[in-house]
Protein backbone atom coordinates (compact mmCIF):
# COMPACT_ATOMS: atom_id res chain seq x y z
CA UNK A 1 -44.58 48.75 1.29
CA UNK A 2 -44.43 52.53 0.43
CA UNK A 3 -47.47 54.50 1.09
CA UNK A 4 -48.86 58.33 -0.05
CA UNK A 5 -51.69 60.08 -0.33
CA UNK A 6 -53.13 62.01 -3.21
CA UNK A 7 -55.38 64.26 -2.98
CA UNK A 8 -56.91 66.01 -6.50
CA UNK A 9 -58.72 69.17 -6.47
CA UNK A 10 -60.41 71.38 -8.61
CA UNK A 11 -61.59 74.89 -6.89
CA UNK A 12 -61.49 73.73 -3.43
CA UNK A 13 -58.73 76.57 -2.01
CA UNK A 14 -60.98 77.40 1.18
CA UNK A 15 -60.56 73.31 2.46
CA UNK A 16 -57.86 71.58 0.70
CA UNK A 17 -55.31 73.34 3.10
CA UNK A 18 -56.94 72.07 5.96
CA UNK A 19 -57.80 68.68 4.78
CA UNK A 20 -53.54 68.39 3.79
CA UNK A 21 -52.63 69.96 7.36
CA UNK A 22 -55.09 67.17 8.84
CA UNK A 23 -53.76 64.54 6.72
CA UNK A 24 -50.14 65.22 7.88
CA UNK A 25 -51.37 65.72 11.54
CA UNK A 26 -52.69 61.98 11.16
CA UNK A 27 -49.84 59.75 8.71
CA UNK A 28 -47.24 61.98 9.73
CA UNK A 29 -43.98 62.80 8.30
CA UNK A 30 -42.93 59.73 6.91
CA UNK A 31 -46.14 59.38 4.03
CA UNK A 32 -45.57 61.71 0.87
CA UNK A 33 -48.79 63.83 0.31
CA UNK A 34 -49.39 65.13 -3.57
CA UNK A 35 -52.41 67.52 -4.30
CA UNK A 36 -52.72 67.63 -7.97
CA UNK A 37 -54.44 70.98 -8.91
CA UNK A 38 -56.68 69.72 -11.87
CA UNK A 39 -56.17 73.47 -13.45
CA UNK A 40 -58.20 75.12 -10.46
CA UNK A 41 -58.79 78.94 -10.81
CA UNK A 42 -59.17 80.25 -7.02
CA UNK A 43 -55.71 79.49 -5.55
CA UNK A 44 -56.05 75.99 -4.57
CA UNK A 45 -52.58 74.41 -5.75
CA UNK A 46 -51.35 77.78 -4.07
CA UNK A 47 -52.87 76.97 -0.73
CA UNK A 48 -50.61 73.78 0.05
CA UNK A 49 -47.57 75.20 -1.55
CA UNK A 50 -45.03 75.30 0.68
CA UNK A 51 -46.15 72.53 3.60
CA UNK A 52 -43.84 70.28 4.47
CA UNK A 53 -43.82 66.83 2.45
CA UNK A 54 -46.59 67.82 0.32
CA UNK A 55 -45.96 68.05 -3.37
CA UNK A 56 -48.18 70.40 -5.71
CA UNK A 57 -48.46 69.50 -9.44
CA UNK A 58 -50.76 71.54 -11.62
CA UNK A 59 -52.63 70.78 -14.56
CA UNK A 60 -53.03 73.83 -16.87
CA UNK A 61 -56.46 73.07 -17.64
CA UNK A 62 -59.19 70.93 -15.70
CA UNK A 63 -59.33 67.40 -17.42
CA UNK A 64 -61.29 65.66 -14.55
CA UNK A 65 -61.05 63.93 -11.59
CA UNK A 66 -60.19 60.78 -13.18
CA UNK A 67 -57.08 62.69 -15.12
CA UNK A 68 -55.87 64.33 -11.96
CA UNK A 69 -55.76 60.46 -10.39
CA UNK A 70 -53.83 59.37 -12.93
CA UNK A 71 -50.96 61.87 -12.51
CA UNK A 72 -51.52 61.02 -8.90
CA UNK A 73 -50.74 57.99 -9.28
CA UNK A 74 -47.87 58.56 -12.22
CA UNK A 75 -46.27 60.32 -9.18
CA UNK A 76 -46.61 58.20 -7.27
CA UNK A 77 -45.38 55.02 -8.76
CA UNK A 78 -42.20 57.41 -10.14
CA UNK A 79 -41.71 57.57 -6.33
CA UNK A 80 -41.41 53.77 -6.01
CA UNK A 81 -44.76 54.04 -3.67
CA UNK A 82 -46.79 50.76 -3.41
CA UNK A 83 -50.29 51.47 -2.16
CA UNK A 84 -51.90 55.56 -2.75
CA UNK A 85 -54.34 56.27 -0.50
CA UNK A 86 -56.78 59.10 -2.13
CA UNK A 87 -58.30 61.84 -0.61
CA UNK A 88 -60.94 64.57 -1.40
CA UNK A 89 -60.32 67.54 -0.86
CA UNK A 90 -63.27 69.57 -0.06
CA UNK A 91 -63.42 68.37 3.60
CA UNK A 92 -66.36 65.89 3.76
C-alpha cells in the first residue's frame, strides 16, 4: 500500500500552511502531501511552496472542490499511491 494526502484549497492562505505543517508533523516524511490550489487568489498555493514533500499544483481558474479532487487524485494514482487520504484545508 502507498498512501498521500491531498489537500484542495480555494482562498484558504492564512490555514492551509499550518494544516500541511501539522499534517507532516503527524504522517511524517514518508506520505506525499499535494495541495491543489483550485485557482485561489490570496497566496494559498504560495503558502506551502517550498515544504518539504509537499507538492503544489495550481488550477488557473477555480472549477470546484470536486475538480481540485480529481487532479488530487490524477496525482496521485500517477504516483503509483493506493489509498489518498483528503484533507481540508481551512483548519476545522
Amino acid at each position: 500500500m502507498k498512501f498521500c494526502v491531498i489537500v484542495p484549497v480555494f482562498n484558504h492562505g492564512h490555514t492551509v500552511g499550518g494544516v500541511v505543517r501539522g499534517l507532516r508533523a503527524v504522517v511524517g516524511e514518508g506520505i506525499a502531501i499535494c495541495v491543489v490550489d483550485d485557482g485561489s487568489g490570496d497566496g494559498s498555493g504560495e503558502a506551502c511552496a517550498g515544504l518539504a514533500g509537499v507538492t503544489v499544483l495550481r488550477m488557473t481558474r477555480n472549477r470546484g472542490k470536486g475538480a481540485a479532487l480529481l487532479t488530487g487524485f490524477r496525482w496521485a494514482l500517477e504516483r503509483g499511491c493506493t489509498h489518498a487520504v483528503t484533507v481540508d484545508a481551512d483548519g476545522q
